[in-house]
Protein backbone atom coordinates (compact mmCIF):
# COMPACT_ATOMS: atom_id res chain seq x y z
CA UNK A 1 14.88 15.07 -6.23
CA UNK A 2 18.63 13.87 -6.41
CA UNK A 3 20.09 13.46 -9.56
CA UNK A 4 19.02 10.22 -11.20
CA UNK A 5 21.66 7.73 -12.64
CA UNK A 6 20.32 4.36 -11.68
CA UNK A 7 16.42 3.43 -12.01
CA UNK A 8 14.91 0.21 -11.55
CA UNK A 9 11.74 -0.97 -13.40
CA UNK A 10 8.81 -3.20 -10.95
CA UNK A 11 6.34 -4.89 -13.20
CA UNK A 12 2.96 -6.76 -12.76
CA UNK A 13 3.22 -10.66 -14.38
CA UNK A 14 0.82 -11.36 -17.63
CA UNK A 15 -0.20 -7.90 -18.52
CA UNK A 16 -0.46 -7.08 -22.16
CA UNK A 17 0.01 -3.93 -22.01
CA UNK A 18 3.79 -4.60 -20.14
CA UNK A 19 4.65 -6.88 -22.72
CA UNK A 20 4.42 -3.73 -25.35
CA UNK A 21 5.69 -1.14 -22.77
CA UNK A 22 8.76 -2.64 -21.38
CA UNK A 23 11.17 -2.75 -24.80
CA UNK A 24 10.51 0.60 -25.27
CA UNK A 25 11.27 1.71 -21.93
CA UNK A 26 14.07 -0.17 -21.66
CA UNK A 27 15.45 1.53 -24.88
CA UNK A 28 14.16 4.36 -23.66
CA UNK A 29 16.44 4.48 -20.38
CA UNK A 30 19.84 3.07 -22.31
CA UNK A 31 19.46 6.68 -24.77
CA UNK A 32 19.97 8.20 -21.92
CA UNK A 33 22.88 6.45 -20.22
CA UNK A 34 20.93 5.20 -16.99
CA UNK A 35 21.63 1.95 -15.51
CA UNK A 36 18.65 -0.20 -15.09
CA UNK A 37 17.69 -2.74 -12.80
CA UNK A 38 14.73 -4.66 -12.59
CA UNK A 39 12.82 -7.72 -11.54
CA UNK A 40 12.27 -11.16 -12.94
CA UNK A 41 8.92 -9.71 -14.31
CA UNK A 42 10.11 -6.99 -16.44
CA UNK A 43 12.84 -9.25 -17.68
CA UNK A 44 10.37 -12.04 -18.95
CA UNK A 45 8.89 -8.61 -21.02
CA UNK A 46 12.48 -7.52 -22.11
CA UNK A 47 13.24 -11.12 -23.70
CA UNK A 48 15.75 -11.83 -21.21
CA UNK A 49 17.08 -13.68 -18.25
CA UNK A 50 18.95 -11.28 -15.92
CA UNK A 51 15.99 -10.42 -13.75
CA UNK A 52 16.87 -10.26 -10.01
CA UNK A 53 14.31 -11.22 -7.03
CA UNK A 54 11.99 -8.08 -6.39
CA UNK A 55 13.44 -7.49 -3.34
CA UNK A 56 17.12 -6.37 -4.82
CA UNK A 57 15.66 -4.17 -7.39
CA UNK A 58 16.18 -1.02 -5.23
CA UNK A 59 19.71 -2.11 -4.12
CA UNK A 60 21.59 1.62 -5.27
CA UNK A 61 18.27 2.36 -7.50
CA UNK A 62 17.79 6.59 -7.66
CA UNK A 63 14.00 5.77 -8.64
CA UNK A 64 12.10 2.86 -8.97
CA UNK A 65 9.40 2.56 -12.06
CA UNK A 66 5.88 0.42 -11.15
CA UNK A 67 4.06 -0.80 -13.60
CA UNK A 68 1.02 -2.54 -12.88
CA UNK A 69 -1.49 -1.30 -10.67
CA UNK A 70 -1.54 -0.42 -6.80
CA UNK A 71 -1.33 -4.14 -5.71
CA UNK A 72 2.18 -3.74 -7.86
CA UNK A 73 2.95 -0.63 -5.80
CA UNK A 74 1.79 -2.22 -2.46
CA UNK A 75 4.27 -4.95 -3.25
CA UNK A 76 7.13 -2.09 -4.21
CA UNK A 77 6.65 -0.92 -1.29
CA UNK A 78 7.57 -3.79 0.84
CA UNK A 79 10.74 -4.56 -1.45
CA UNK A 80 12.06 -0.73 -0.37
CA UNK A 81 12.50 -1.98 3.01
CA UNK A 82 12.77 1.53 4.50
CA UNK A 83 14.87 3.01 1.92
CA UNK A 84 13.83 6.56 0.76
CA UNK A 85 14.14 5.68 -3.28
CA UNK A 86 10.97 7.61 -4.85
CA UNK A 87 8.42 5.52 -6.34
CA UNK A 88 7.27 6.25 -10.10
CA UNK A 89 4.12 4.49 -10.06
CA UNK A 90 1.96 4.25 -13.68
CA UNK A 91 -1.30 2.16 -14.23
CA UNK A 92 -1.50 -0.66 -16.81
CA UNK A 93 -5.50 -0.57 -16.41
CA UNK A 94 -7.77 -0.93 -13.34
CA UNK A 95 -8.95 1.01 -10.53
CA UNK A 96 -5.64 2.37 -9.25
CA UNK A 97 -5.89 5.21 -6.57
CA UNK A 98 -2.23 5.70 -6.51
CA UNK A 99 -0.32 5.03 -9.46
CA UNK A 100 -1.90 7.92 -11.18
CA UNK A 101 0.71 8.20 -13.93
CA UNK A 102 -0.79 6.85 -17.15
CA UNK A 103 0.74 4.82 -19.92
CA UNK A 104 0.62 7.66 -22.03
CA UNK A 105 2.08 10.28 -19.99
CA UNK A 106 4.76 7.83 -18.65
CA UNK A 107 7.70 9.46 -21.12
CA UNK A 108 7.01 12.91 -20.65
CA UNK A 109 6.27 12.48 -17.00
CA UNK A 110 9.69 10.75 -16.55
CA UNK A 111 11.10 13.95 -18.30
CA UNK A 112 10.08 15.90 -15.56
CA UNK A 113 11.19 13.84 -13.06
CA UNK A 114 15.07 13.54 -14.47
CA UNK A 115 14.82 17.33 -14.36
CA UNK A 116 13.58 17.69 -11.09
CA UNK A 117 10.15 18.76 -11.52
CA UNK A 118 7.97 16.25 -9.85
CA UNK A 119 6.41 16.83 -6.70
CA UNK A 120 6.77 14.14 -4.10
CA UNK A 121 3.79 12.74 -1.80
CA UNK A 122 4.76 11.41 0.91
CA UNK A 123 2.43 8.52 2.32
CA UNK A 124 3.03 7.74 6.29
CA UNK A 125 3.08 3.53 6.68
CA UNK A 126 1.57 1.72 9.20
CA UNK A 127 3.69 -0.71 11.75
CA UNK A 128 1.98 -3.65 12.76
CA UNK A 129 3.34 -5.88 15.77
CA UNK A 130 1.82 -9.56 16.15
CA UNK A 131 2.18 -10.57 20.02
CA UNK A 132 1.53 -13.85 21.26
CA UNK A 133 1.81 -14.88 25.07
CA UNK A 134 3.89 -11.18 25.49
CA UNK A 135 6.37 -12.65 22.56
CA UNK A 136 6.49 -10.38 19.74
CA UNK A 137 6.28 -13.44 16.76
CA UNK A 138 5.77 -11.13 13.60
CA UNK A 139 6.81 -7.47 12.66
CA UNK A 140 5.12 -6.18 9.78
CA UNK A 141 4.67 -2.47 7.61
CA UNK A 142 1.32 -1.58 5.68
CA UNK A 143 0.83 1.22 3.51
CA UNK A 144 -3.10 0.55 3.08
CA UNK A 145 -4.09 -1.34 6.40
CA UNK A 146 -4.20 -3.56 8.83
CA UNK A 147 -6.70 -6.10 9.01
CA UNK A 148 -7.99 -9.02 11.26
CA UNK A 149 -10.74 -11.12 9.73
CA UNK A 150 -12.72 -13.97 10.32
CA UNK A 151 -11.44 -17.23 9.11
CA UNK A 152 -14.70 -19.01 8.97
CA UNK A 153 -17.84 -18.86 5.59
CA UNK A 154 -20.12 -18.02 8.36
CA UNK A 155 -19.18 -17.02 11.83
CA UNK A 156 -18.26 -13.64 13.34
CA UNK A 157 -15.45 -12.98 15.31
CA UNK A 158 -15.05 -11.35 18.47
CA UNK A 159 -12.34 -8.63 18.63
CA UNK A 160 -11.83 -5.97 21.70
CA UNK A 161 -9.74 -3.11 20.77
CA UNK A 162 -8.21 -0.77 22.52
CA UNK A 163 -6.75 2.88 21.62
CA UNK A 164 -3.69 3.83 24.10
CA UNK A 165 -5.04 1.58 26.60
CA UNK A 166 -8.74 3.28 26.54
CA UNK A 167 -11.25 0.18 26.09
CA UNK A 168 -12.81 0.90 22.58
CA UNK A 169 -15.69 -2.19 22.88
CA UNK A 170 -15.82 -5.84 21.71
CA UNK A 171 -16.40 -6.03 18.15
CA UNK A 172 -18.28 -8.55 17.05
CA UNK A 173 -17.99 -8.71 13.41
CA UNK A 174 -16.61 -10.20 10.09
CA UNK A 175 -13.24 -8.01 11.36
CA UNK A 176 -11.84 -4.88 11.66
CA UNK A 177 -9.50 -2.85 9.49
CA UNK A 178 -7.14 -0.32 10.56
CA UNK A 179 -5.93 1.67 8.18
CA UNK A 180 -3.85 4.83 7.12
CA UNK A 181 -5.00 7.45 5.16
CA UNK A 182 -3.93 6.28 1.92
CA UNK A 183 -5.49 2.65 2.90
CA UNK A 184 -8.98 4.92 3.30
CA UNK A 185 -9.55 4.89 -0.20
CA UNK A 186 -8.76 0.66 -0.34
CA UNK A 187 -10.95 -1.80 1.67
CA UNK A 188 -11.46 0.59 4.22
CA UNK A 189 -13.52 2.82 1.70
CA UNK A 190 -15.48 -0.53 0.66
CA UNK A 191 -16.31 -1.23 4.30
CA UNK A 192 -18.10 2.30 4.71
CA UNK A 193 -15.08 4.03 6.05
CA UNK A 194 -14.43 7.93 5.30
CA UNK A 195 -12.12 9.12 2.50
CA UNK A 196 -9.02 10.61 4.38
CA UNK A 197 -7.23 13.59 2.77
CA UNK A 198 -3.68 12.13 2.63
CA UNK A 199 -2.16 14.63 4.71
CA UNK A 200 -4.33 14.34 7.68
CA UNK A 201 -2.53 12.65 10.18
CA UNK A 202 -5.02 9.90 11.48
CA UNK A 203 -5.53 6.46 11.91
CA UNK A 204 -8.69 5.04 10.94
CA UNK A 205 -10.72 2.10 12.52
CA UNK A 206 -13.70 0.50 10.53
CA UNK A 207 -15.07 -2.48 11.51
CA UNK A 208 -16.61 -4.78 8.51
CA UNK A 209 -19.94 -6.04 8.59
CA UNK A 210 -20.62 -5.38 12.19
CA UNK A 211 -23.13 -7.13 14.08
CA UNK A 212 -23.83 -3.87 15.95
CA UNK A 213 -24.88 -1.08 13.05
CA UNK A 214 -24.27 1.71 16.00
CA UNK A 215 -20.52 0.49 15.37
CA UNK A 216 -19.38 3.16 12.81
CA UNK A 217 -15.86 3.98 11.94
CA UNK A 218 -13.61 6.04 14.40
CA UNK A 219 -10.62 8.16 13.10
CA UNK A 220 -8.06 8.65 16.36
CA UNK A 221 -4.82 10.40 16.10
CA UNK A 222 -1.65 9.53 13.83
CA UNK A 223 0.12 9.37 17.34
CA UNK A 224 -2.23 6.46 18.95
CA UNK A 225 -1.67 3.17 19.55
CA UNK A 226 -4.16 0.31 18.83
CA UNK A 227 -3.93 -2.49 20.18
CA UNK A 228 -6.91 -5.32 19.14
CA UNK A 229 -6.98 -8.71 20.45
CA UNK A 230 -8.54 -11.80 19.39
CA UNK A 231 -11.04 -13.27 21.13
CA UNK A 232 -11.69 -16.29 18.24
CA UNK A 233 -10.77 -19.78 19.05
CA UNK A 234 -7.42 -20.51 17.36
CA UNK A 235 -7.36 -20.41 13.69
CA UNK A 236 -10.79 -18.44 13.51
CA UNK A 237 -9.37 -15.27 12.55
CA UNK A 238 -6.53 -13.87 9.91
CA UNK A 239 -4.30 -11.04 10.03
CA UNK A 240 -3.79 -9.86 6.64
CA UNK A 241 -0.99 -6.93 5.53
CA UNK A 242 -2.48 -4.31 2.53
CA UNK A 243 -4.32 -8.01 1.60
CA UNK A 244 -0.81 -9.50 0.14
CA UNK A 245 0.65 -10.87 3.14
CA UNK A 246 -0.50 -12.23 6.64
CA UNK A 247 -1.21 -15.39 9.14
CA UNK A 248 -3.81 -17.15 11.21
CA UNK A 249 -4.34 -16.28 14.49
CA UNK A 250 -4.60 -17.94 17.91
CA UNK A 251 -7.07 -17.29 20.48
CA UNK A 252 -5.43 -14.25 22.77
CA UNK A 253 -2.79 -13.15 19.87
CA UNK A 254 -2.56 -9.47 19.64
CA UNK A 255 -2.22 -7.03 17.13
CA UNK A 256 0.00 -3.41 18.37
CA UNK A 257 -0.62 -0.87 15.53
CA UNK A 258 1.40 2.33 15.48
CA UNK A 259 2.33 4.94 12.82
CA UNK A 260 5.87 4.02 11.48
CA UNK A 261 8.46 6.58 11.25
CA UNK A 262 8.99 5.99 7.75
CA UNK A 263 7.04 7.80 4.91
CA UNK A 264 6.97 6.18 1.26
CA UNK A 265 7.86 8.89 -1.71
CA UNK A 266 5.69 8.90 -4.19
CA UNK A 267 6.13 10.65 -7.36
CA UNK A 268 2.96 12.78 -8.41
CA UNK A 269 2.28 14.99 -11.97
CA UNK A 270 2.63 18.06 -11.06
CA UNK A 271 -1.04 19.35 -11.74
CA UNK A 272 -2.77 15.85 -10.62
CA UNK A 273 -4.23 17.08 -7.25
CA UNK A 274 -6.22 14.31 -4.63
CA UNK A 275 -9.64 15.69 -5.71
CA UNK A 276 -8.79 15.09 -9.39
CA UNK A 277 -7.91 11.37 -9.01
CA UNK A 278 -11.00 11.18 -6.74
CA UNK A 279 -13.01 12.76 -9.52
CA UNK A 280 -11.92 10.44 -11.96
CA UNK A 281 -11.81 6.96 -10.17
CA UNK A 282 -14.64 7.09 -8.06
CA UNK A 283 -16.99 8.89 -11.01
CA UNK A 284 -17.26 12.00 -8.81
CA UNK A 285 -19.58 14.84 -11.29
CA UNK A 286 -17.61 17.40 -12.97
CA UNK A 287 -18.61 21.10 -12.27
C-alpha cells in the first residue's frame, strides 16, 4: 500500500455508535498530520458543516474509512467511480460479511495499514448494461448483484436468459439474481444460492422463488456474458443494483451482464481469513 497522507471517512446516518466514534477518529487522524475528508454524514457526527456530497470524498483520498455496515460499503463503492483508493471498511453492528474490521480493532488495525501491513482483497464488480429497442439507456456497476424482480404482490415474471448466446430457459419466477462472488453471500445466499470462495472467478445465476423447483442455481464462467430479457408487460418487473439503486422495466428491455475490468480493494486484518468471517456470521460450529 502507498504511503498514506490523505484519508477520507464514509459514514452510515443515525447510528449511535458513529456519533461516539467519529470525534475520536477525527482527533485521531489530525495527531498524525493526515488530511481528512469526509461526507455530510460524518460531519453531522464531527459537530460541523464542511461535509462534501459522498461522491467527492475520494477526490485525492489515499484510503477511504466506512463506517456503517456493508450497505455503507456498497454505497462507497459506487462513490469510487473506478478509482483504485483501498477501502477500510469497519462494522457499527449488524450482519456485515465484508466490513470485517470491528469498532474495537479499528485503531490498531489502521496502525497496520499506515505501515503497510494490511493485506488487500480484491473483489471483481459486476457491469450491468440496460438495453431497450438496441439503445443502451442505463450503464450500471454492482459489487453484490444484479437483479430483475417482479414488480407486482402476486404475479411471477417471465424472464429468458441467455449465457453467450446459449438459450438458458424461460424463468418463470419472482426474478433472477446474478451475482458475483462476493454478492453470493448477500441475497443470492438467501435465495438458496452457493457460497462462492471470493477468488473463484464465476458468475452466479439463482433464480428466486421459481415456479419450476428443477430450476437450481448455475455458476458459469467469470468470462460469460448474460444476457436476460424481460418478458413482463411494462412496468411488471425492476432492475435493482446491490438493492440501492435501479428502474422499472418495459416489456422486451434487456439486461447485458459482464465481469467489469475493475476490482474494488478492500482492506482485510491480516489473520481474518474467508472461513473465519463465515464461521462467525453465519454461526458455522467451531472445531
Amino acid at each position: 500500500m502507498p504511503v498514506i497522507k490523505t484519508v477520507g471517512i464514509i459514514s452510515k446516518p443515525a447510528v449511535p455508535a458513529a456519533a461516539e466514534l467519529v470525534p475520536t477518529l477525527m482527533r485521531w487522524l489530525a495527531e498524525r498530520g493526515l488530511t481528512v475528508r469526509y461526507d455530510e454524514e460524518t460531519a453531522k457526527y464531527a459537530g460541523t458543516r464542511d461535509g462534501m456530497p459522498r461522491e467527492k470524498v475520494p477526490e485525492e483520498a489515499d484510503l477511504i474509512i466506512v463506517l456503517g455496515g456493508d450497505g455503507t460499503l456498497l454505497s462507497a463503492a459506487r462513490a469510487i467511480h473506478g478509482r483504485e483508493v483501498p477501502l477500510f471498511p469497519v462494522n457499527l453492528g449488524g450482519l456485515g460479511f465484508l466490513t470485517a474490521i470491528t469498532i474495537d480493532a479499528i485503531f490498531p488495525e489502521l496502525e497496520r495499514a499506515f505501515r503497510g501491513e494490511h493485506r488487500i482483497g480484491k473483489r471483481k464488480l459486476l457491469e450491468a448494461d440496460l438495453v431497450r429497442g438496441e439503445q443502451p439507456v442505463g450503464h450500471y456497476e454492482a459489487l453484490n448483484d444484479v437483479v430483475v424482480t417482479k414488480a407486482d404482490i402476486a404475479r411471477m415474471i417471465d424472464l429468458d436468459a441467455h449465457v453467450d448466446d446459449m438459450f438458458v430457459c424461460r424463468y418463470k419466477a419472482d426474478g433472477l439474481i446474478v451475482a458475483t462472488p462476493t454478492g453470493s453471500t448477500a441475497y443470492s445466499l438467501s435465495a438458496g444460492g452457493p457460497i462462492i470462495f471470493p477468488s473463484v472467478s464465476a458468475i452466479c445465476l439463482t433464480p428466486i422463488c421459481p415456479h419450476m423447483l428443477t430450476n437450481r442455481p448455475v455458476i458459469v464462467p467469470e468470462t460469460s456474458t448474460i444476457r436476460i430479457t424481460s418478458q413482463a408487460e411494462d412496468d411488471g418487473a425492476f432492475l435493482t443494483i446491490d438493492g440501492q439503486v435501479g428502474q422499472p422495466l418495459r416489456k422486451g428491455d434487456q439486461i447485458i451482464c459482464r465481469s467489469s475490468t475493475y476490482a474494488l480493494m478492500l482492506v482485510r486484518p491480516p489473520k481474518l481469513m474467508f472461513f473465519d468471517v463465515l464461521r462467525e456470521k453465519l454461526k458455522w460450529g467451531e472445531r
